[in-house]
Protein backbone atom coordinates (compact mmCIF):
# COMPACT_ATOMS: atom_id res chain seq x y z
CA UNK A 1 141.41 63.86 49.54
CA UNK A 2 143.33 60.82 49.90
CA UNK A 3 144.16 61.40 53.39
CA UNK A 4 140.52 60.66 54.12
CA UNK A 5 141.08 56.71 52.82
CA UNK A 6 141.67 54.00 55.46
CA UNK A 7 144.69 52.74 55.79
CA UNK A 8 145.22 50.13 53.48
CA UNK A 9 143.19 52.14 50.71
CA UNK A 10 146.30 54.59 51.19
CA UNK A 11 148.99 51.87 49.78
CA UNK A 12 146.47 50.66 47.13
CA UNK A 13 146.64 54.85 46.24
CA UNK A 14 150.04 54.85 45.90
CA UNK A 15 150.76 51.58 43.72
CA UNK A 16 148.03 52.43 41.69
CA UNK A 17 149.92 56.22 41.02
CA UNK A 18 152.75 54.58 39.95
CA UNK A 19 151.67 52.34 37.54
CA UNK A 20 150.26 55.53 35.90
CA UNK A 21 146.65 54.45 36.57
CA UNK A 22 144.74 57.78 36.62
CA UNK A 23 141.29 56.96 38.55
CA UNK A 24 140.80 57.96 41.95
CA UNK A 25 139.49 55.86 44.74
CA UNK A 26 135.78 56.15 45.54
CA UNK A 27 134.20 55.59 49.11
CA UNK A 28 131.54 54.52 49.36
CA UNK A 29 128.78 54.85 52.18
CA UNK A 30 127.64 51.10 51.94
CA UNK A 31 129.79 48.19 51.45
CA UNK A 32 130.76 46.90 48.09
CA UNK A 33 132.18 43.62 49.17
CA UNK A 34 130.17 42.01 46.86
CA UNK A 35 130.16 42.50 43.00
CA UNK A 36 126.12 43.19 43.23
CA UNK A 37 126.66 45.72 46.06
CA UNK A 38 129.30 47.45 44.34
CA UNK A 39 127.11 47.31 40.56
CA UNK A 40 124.29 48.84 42.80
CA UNK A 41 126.38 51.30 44.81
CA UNK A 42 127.77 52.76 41.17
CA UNK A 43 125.04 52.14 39.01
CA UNK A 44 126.90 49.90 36.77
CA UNK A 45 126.77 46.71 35.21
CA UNK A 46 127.23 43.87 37.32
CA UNK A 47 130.07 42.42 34.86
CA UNK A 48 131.81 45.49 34.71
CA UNK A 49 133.06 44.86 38.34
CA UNK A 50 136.31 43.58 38.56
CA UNK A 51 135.95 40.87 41.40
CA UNK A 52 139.50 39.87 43.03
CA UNK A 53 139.56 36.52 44.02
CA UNK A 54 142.40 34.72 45.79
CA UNK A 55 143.23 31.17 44.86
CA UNK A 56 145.67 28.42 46.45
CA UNK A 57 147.31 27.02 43.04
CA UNK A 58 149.66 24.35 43.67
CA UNK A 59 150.24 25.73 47.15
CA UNK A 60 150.99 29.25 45.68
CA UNK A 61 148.77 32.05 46.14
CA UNK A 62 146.95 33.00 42.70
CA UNK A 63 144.99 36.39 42.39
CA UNK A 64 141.97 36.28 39.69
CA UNK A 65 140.43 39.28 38.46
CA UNK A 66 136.99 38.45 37.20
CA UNK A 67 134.12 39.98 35.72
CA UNK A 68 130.96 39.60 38.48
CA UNK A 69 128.56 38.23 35.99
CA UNK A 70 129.81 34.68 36.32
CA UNK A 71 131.96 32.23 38.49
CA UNK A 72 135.25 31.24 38.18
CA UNK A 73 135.63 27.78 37.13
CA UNK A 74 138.70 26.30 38.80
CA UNK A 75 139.02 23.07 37.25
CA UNK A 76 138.59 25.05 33.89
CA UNK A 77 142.02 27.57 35.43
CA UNK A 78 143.62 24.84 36.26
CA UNK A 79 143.60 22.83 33.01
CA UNK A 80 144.16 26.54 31.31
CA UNK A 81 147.29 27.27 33.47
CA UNK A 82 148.63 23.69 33.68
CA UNK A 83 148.18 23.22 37.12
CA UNK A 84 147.22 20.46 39.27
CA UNK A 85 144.51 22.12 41.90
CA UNK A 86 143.02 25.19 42.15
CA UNK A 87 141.31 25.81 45.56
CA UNK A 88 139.64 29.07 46.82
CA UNK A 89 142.32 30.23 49.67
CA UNK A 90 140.97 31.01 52.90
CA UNK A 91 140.69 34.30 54.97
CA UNK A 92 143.37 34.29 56.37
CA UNK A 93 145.32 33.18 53.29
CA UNK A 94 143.93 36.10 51.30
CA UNK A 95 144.81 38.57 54.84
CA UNK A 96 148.45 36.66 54.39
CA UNK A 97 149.18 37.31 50.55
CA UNK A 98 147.08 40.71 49.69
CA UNK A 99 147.20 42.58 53.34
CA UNK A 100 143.71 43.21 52.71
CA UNK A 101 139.99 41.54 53.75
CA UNK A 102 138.20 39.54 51.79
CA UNK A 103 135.74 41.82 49.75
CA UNK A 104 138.40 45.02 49.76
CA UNK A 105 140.96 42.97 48.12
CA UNK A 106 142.51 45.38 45.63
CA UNK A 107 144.15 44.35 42.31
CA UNK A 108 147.32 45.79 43.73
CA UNK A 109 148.60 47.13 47.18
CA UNK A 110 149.85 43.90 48.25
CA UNK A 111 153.06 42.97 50.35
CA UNK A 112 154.97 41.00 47.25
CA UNK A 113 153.74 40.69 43.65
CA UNK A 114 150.72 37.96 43.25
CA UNK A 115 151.09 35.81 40.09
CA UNK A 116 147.93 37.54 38.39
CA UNK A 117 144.78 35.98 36.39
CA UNK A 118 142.83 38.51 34.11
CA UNK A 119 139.21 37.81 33.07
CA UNK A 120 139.26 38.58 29.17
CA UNK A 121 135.34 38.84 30.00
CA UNK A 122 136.35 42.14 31.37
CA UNK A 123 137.77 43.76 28.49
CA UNK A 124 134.17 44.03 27.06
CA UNK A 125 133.67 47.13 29.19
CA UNK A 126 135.06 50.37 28.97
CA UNK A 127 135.18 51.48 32.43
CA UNK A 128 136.04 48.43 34.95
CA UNK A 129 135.60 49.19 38.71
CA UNK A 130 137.90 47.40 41.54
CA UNK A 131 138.32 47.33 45.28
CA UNK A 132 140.51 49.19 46.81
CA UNK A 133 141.65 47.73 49.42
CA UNK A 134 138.57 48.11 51.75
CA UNK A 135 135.33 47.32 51.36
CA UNK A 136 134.22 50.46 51.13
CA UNK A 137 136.27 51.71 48.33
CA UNK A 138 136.27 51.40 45.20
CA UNK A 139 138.99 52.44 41.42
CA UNK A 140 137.58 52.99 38.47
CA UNK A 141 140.28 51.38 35.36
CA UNK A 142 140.38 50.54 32.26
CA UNK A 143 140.95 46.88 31.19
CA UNK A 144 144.23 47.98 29.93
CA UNK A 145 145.04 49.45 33.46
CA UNK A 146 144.08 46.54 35.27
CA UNK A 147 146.57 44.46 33.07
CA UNK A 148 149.39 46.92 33.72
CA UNK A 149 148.74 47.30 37.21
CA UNK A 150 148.30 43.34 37.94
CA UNK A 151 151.47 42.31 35.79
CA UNK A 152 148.45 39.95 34.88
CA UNK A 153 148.22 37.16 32.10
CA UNK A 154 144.76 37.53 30.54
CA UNK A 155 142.45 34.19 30.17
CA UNK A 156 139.19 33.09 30.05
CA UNK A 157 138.40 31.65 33.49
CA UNK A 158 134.73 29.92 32.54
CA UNK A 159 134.71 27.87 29.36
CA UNK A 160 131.79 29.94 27.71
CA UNK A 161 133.90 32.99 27.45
């Protein structure tokens, strides 16, 4: 079945085997590239979506997996992670450090390891869902799994968490 995945859904596949994670990728006939499409698309809750958001902190690329019921404050990440700035990275810096498009960007799949951000808002739901490296697919995780996978340091990234 996995021969059926686009391309870059195939690498996100394979990374995802072998950090033991054991949900399968979902396509999906709409797009999910944002976390409301994908909520509706699976019938979940909006916050159980796993958004992947890539950052420019301090000049280095910064992945952020966050729950899609709220916003990422980046002044809040900064002072959290010590850094100076914290700027949303562009499309083509997101194309540069994940391989993937902006609304498919998977929480792993990538050419090198991203330094990793984990929403501890996600850990309130049992089943978390991700991209998958395109916007039409989709990986269903655990919290757990999405920390394994990510190599990701877990923090709130909105002071009312």
């Amino acid at each position: 079945m996995t021969s059926s995945l686009p391309a870059r859904s195939l690498a996100v596949a394979e990374a995802l085997a072998a950090a033991g994670v054991s949900g399968e990728i979902v396509v999906l006939p709409d797009s999910a590239r944002t976390a409301a499409e994908a909520a509706t698309a699976l019938g979940c809750e909006v916050g159980a979506i796993a958004n992947s958001l890539v950052f420019s902190c301090d000049g280095e690329p910064l992945l952020v997996m966050t729950s899609g019921s709220h916003r990422v404050d980046t002044a809040y990440l900064a002072a959290r992670l010590g850094a100076d700035a914290i700027d949303r990275a562009s499309a083509a810096q997101v194309r540069e450090a994940t391989g993937q498009a902006i609304g498919g960007v998977a929480p792993t799949g990538h050419p090198a390891p991203l330094r990793t951000v984990v929403d501890t808002a996600l850990q309130r739901y049992e089943v978390l869902w991700a991209a998958a490296g395109h916007p039409h697919t989709v990986v269903p995780m655990t919290y757990e799994e999405l920390l394994r996978v990510t190599a990701g340091t877990p923090s709130a990234v909105v002071a009312t968490d």
